[in-house]
N, C-alpha and C. Protein backbone atom coordinates (compact mmCIF):
# COMPACT_ATOMS: atom_id res chain seq x y z
N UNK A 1 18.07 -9.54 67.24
CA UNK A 1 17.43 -8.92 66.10
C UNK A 1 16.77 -7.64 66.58
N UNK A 2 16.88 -6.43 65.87
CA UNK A 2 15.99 -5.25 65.83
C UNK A 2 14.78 -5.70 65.96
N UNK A 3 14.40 -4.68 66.90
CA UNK A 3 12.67 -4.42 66.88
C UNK A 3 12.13 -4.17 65.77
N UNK A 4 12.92 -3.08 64.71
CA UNK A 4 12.07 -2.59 63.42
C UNK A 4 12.38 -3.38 62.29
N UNK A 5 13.66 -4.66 62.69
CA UNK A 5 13.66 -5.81 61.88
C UNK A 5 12.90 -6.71 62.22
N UNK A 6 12.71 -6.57 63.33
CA UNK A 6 11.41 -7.84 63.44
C UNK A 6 10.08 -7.67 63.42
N UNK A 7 9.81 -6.25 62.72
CA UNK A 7 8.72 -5.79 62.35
C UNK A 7 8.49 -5.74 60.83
N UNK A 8 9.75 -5.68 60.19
CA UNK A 8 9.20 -6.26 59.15
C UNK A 8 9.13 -7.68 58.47
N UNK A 9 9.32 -8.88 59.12
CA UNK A 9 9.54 -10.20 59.13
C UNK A 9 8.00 -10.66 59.34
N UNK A 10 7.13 -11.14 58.82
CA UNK A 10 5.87 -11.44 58.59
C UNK A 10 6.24 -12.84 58.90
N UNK A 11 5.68 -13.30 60.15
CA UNK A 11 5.57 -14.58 60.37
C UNK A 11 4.34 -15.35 60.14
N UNK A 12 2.99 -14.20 59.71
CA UNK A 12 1.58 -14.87 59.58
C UNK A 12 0.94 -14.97 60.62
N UNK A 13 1.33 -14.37 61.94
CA UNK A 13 0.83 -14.19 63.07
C UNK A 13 0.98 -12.82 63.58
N UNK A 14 -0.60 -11.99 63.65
CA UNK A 14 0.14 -11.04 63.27
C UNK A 14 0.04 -10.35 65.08
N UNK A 15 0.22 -11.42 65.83
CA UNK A 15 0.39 -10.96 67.42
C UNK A 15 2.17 -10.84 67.25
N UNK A 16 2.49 -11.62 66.57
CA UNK A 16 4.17 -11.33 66.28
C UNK A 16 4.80 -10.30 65.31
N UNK A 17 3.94 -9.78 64.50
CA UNK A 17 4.60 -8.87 63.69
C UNK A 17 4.09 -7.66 63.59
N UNK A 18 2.75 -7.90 64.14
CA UNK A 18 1.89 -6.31 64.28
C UNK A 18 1.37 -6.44 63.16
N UNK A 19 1.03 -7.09 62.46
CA UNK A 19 -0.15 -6.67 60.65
C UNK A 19 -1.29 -6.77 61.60
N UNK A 20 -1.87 -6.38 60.54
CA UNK A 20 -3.26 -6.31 61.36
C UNK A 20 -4.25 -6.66 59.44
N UNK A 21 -5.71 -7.56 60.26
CA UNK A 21 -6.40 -7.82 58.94
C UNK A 21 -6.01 -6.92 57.41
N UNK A 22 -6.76 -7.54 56.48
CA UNK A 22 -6.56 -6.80 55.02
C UNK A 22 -7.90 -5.47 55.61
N UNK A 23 -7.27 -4.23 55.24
CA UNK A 23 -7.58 -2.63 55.51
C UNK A 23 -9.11 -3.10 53.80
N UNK A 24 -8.95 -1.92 52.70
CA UNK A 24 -9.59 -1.70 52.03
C UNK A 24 -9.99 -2.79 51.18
N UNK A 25 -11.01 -3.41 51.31
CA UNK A 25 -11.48 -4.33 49.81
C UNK A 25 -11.45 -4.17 48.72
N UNK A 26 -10.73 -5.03 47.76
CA UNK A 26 -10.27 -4.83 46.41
C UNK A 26 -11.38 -4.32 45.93
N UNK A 27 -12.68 -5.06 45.90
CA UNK A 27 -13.76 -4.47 45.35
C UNK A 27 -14.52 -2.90 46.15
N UNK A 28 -14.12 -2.40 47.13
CA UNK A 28 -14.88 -1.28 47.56
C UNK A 28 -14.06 0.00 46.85
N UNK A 29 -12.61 -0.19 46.76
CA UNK A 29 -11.98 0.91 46.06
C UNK A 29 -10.28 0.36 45.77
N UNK A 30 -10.31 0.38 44.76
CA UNK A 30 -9.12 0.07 44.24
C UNK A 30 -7.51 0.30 44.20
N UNK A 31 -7.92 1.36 44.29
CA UNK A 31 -7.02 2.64 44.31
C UNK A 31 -6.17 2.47 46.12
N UNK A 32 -7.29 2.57 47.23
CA UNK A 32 -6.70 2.63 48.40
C UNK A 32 -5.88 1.18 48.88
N UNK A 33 -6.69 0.16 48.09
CA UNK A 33 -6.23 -1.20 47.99
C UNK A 33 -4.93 -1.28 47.86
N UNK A 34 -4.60 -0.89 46.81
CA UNK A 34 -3.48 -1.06 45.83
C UNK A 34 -2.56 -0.29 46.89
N UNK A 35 -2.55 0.97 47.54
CA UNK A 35 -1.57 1.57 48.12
C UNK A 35 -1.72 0.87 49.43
N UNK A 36 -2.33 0.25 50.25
CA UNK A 36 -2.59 -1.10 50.98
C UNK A 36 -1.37 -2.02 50.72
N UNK A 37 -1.66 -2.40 49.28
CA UNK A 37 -0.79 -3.85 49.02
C UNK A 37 0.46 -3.52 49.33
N UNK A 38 0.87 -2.41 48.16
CA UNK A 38 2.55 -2.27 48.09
C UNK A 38 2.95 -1.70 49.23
N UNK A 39 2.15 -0.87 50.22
CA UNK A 39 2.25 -1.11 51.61
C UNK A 39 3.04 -1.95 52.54
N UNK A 40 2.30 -3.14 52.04
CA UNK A 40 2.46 -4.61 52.76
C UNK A 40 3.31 -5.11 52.23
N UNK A 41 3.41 -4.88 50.69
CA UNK A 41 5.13 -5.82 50.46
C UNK A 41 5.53 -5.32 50.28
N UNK A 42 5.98 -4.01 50.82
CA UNK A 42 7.35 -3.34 50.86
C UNK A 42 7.92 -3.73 52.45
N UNK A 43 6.60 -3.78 52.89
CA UNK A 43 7.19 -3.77 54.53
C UNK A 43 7.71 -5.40 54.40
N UNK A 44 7.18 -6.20 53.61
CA UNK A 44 7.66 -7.59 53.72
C UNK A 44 6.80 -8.88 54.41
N UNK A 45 5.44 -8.18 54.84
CA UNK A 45 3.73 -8.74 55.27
C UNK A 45 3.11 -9.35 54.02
N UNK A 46 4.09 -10.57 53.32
CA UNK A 46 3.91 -10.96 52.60
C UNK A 46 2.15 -12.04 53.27
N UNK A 47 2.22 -12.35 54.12
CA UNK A 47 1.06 -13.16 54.42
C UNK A 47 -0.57 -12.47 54.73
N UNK A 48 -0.14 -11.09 54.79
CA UNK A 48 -1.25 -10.66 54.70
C UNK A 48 -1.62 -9.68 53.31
N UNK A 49 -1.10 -10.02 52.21
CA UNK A 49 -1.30 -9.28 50.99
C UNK A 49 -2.47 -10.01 50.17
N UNK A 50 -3.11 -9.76 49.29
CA UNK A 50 -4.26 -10.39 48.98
C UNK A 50 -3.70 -10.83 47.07
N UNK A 51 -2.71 -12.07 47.41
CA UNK A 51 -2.67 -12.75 46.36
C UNK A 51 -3.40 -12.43 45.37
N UNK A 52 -4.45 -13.05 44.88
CA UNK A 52 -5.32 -13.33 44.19
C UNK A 52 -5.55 -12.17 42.85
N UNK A 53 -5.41 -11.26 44.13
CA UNK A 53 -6.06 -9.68 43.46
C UNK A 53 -4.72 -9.36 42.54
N UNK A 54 -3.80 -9.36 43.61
CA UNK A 54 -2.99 -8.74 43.15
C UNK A 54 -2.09 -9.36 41.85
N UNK A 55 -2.33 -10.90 41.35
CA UNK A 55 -1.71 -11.39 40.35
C UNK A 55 -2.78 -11.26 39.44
N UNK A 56 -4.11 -10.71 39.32
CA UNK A 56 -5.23 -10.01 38.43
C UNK A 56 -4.80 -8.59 38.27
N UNK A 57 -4.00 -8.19 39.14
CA UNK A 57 -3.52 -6.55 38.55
C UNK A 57 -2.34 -6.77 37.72
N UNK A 58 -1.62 -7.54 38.15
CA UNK A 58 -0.34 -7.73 37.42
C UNK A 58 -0.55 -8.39 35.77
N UNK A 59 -1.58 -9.05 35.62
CA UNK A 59 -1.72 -9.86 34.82
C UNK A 59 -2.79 -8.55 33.43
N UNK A 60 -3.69 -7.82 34.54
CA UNK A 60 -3.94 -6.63 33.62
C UNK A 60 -3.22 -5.71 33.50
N UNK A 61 -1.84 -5.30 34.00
CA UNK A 61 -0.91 -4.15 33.55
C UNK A 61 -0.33 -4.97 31.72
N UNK A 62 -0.26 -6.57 31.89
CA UNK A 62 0.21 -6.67 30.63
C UNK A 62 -0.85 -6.38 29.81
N UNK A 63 -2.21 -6.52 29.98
CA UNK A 63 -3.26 -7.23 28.92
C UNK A 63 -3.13 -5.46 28.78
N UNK A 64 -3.27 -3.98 29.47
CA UNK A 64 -3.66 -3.09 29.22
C UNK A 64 -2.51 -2.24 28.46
N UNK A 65 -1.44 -2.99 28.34
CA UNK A 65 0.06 -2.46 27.72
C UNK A 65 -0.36 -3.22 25.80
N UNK A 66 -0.78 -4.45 25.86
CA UNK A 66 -1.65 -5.06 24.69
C UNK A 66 -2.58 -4.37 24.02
N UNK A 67 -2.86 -3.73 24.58
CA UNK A 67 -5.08 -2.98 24.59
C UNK A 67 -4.10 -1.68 23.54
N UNK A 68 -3.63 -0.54 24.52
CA UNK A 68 -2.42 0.25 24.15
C UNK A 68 -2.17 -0.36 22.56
N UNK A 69 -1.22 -0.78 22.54
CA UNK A 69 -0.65 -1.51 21.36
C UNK A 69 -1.42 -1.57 20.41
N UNK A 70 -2.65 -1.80 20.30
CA UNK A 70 -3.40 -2.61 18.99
C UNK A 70 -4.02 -1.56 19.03
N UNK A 71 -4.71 -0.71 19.82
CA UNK A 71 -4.87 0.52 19.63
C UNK A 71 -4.46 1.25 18.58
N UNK A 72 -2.91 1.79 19.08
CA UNK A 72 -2.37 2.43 18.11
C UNK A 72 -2.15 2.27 16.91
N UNK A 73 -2.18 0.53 16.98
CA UNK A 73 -1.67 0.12 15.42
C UNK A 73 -3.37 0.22 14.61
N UNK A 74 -4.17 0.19 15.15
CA UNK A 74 -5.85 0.22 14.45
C UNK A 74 -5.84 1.38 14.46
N UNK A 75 -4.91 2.87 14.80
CA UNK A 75 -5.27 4.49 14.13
C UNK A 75 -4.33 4.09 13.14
N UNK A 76 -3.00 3.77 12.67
CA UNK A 76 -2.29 3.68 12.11
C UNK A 76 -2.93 3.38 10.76
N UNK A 77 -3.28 1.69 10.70
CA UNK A 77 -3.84 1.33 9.93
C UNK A 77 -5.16 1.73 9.12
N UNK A 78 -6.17 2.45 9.85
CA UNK A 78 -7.01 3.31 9.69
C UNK A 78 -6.68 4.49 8.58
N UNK A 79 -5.70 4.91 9.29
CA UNK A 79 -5.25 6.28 8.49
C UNK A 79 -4.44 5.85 6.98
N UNK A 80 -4.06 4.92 7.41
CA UNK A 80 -3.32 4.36 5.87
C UNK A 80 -4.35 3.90 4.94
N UNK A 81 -5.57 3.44 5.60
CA UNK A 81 -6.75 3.16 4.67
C UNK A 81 -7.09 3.93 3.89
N UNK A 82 -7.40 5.05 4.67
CA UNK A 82 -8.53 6.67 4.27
C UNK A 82 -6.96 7.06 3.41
N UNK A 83 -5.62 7.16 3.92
CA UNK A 83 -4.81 7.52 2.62
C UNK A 83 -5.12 6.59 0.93
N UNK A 84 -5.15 5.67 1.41
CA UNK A 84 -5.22 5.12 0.08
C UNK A 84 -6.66 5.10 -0.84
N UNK A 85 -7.79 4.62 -0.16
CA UNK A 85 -8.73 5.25 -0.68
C UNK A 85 -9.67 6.24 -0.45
N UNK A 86 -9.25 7.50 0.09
CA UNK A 86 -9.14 9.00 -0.51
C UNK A 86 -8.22 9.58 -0.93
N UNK A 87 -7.48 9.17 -2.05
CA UNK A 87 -6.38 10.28 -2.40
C UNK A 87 -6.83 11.48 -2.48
N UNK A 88 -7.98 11.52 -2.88
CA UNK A 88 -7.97 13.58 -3.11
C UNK A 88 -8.37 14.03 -1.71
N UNK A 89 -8.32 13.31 -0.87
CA UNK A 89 -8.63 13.99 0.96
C UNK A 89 -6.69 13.98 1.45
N UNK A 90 -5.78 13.27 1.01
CA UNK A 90 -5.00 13.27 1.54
C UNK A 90 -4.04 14.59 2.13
N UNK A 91 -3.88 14.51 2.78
CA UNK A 91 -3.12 15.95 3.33
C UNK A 91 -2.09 15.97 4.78
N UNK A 92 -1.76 17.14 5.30
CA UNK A 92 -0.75 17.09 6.64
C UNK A 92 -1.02 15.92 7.57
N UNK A 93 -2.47 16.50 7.90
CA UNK A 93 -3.27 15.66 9.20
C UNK A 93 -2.95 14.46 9.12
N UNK A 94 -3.54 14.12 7.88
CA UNK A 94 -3.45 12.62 8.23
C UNK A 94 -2.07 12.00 7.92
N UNK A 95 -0.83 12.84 7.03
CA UNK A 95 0.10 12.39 7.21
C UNK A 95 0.78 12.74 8.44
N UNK A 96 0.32 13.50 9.73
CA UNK A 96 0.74 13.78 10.75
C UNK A 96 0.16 12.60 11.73
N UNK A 97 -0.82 12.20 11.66
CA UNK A 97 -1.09 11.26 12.13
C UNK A 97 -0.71 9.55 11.98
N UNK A 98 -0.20 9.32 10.74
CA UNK A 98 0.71 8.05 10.45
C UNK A 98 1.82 8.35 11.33
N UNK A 99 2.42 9.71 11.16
CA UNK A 99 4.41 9.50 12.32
C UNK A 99 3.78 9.71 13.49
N UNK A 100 2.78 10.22 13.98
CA UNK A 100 2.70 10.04 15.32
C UNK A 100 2.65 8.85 15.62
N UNK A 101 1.52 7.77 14.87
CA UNK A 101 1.30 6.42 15.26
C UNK A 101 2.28 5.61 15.19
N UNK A 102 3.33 5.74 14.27
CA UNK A 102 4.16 4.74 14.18
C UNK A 102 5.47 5.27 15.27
N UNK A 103 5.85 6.66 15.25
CA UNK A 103 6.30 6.81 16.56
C UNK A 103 6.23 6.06 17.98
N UNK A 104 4.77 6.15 18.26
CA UNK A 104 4.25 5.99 19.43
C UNK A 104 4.33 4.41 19.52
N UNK A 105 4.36 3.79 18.18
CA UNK A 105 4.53 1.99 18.23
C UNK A 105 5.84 1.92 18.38
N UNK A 106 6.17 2.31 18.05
CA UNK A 106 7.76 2.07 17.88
C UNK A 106 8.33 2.43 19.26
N UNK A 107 7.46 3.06 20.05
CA UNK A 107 8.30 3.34 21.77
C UNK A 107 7.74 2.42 21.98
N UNK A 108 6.79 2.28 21.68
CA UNK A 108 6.02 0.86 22.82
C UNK A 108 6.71 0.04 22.67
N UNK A 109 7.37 -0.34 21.04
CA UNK A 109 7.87 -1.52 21.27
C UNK A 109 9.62 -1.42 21.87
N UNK A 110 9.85 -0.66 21.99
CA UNK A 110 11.35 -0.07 22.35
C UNK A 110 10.77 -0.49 24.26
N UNK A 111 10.17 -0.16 25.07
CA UNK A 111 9.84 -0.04 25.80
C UNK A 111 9.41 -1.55 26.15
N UNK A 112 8.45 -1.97 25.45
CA UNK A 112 7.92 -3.55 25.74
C UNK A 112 8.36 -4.47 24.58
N UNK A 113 9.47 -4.93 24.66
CA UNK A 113 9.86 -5.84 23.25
C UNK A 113 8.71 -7.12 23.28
N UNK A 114 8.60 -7.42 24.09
CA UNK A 114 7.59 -8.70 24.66
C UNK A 114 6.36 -8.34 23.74
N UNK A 115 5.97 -7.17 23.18
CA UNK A 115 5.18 -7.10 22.54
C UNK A 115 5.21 -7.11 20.65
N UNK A 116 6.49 -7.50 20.62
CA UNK A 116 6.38 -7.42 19.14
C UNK A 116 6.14 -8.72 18.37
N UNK A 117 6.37 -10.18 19.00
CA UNK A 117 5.64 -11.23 18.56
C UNK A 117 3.87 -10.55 17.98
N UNK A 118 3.40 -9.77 18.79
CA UNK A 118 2.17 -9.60 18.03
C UNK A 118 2.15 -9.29 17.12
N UNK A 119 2.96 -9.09 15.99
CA UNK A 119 3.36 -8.63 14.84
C UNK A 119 3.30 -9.41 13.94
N UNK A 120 3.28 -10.49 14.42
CA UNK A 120 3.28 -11.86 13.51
C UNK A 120 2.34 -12.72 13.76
N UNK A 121 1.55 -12.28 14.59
CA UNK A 121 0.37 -13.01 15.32
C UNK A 121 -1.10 -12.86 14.29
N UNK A 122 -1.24 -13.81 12.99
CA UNK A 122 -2.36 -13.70 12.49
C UNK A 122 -3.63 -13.23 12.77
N UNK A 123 -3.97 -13.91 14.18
CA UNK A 123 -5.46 -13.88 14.65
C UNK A 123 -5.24 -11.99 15.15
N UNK A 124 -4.49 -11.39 15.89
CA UNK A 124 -3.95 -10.61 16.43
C UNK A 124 -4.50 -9.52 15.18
N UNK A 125 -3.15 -9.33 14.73
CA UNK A 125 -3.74 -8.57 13.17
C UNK A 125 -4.82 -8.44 12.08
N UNK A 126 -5.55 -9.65 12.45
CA UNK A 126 -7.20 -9.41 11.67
C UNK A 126 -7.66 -8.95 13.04
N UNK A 127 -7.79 -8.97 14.36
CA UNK A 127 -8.58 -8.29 14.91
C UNK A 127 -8.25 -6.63 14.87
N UNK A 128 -7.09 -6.12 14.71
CA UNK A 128 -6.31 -5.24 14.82
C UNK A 128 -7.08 -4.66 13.06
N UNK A 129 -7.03 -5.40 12.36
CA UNK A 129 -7.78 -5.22 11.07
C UNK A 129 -9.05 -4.71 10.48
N UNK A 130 -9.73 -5.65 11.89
CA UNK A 130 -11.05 -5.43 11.87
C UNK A 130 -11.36 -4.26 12.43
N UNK A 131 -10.92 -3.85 13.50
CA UNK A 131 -11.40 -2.63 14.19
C UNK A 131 -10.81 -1.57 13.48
N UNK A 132 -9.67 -1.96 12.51
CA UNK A 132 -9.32 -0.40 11.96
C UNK A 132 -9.96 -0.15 10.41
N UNK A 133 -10.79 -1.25 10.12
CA UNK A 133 -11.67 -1.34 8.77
C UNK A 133 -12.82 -0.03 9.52
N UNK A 134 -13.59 -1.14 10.13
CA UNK A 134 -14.83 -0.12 10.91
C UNK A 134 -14.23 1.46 10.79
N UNK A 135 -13.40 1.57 11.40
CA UNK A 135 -13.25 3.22 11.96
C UNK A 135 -13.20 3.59 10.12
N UNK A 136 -12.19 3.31 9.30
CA UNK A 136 -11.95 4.28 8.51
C UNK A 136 -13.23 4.01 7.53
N UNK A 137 -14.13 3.06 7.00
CA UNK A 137 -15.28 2.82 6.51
C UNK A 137 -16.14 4.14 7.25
N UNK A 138 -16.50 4.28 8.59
CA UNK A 138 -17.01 5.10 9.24
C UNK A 138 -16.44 6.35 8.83
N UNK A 139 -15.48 6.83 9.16
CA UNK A 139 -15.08 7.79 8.48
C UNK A 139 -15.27 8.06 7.18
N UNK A 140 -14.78 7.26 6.36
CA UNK A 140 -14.89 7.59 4.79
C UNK A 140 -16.38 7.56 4.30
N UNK A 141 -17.41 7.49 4.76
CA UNK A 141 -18.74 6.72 4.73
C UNK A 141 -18.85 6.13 3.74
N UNK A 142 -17.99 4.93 3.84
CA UNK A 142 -18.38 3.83 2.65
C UNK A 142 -18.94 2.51 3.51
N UNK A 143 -18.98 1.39 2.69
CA UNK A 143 -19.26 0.23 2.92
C UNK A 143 -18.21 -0.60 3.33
N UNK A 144 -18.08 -1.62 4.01
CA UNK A 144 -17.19 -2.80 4.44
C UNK A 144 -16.91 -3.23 3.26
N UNK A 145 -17.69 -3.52 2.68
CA UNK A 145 -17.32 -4.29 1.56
C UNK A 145 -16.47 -3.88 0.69
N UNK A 146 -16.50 -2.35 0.60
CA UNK A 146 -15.50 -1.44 -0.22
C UNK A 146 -14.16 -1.31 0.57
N UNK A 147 -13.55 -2.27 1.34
CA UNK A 147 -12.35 -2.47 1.69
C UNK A 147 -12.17 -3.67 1.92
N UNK A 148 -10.52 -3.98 1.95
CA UNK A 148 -10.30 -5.31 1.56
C UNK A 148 -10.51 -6.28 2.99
N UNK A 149 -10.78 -7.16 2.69
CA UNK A 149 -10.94 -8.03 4.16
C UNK A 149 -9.57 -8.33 4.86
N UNK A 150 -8.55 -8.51 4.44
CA UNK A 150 -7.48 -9.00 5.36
C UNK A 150 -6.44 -7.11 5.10
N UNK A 151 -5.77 -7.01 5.72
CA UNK A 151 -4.37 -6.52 5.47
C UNK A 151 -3.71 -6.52 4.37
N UNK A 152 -2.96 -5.87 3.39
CA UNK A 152 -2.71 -6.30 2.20
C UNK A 152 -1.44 -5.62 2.37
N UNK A 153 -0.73 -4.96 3.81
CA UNK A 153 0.11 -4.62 4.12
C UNK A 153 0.90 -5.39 5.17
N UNK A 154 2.07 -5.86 4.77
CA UNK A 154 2.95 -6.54 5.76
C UNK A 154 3.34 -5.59 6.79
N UNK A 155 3.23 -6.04 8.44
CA UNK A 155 3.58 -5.20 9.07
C UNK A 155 4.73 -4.39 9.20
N UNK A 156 5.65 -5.04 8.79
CA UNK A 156 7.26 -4.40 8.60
C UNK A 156 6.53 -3.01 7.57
N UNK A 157 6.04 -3.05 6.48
CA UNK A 157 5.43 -1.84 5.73
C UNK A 157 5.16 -0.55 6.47
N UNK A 158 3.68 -1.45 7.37
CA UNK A 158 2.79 -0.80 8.00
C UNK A 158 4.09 0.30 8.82
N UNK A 159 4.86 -0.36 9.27
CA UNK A 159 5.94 0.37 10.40
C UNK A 159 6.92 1.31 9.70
N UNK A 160 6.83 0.96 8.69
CA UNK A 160 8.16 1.81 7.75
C UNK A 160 8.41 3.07 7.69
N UNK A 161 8.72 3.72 8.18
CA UNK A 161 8.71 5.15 8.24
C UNK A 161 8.25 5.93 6.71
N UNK A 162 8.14 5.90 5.72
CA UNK A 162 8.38 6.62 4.61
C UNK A 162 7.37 5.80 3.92
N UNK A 163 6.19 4.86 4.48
CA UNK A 163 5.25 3.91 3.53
C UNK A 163 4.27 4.91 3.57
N UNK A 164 3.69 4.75 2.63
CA UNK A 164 2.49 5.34 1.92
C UNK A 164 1.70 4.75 0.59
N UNK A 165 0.35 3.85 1.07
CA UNK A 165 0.19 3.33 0.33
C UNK A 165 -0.49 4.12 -0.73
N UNK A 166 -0.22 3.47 -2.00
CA UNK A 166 -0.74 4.57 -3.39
C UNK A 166 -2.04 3.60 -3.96
């Protein structure tokens, strides 16, 4: 066997493979960590990579691809609010801002299909609801109460290219 094959063969001893301890602490800086890890499993020092951390990064690339998502769909929904009750404010902007949003959903979901069950996800869409009540109430300076509590738009709508609620 190669020397530089048997350098990358992680036996967990690292008098045999040359690793040497974990370098940067997940918690002192993240960033150097991370180029640390994939470091280590590229070289194949699978025994000295720091598990733990690293299935908490993996596990927040989905939750922050989620975050993303409901995001966009709470400007979306927002803006379809303030369309419907301000008709006499309605104009470019904010119809420039519905195709951007539904654009930008529509890659995400082209991009992450795994994310379109949230679409049908009740609890999902009243939170997605709730936060896009607040914003356009805030905006419009009205009351909560002066908008409807649930969605009164099916998401297939919400996504429709050409919806505009009247």
């Amino acid at each position: 066997m190669s020397k530089e094959l048997q350098s990358m063969i992680d036996t967990g001893n690292p008098e045999d493979n040359g690793s040497e301890p974990m370098g940067t602490p997940y918690d002192k800086d993240v960033v150097a960590w991370a180029r640390e890890q994939a470091a280590l499993l590229r070289a194949g020092k699978l025994s000295a990579i720091d598990i733990e951390h690293i299935a908490e990064e993996i596990e927040d690339v989905g939750k922050s691809e989620q975050r993303e998502f409901a995001s966009r769909m709470s400007v979306l929904l927002a803006h379809l609010l303030k369309w419907k009750f301000q008709p006499d404010r309605r104009g470019n902007s904010w119809r420039n801002t519905i195709r951007t949003q539904r654009a930008a959903v529509e890659r995400r979901l082209a991009r992450t299909p795994s994310l379109r069950p949230m679409l049908d996800d009740q609890d999902w869409i009243a939170d997605m609801w709730g936060d896009a009540s607040i914003t356009a109430a805030n905006e419009m300076r009205i009351g909560m109460a002066d908008l409807p509590d649930h969605c009164p738009w099916s998401m297939k709508q919400v996504l429709e290219t050409e919806f505009l609620p009247d």
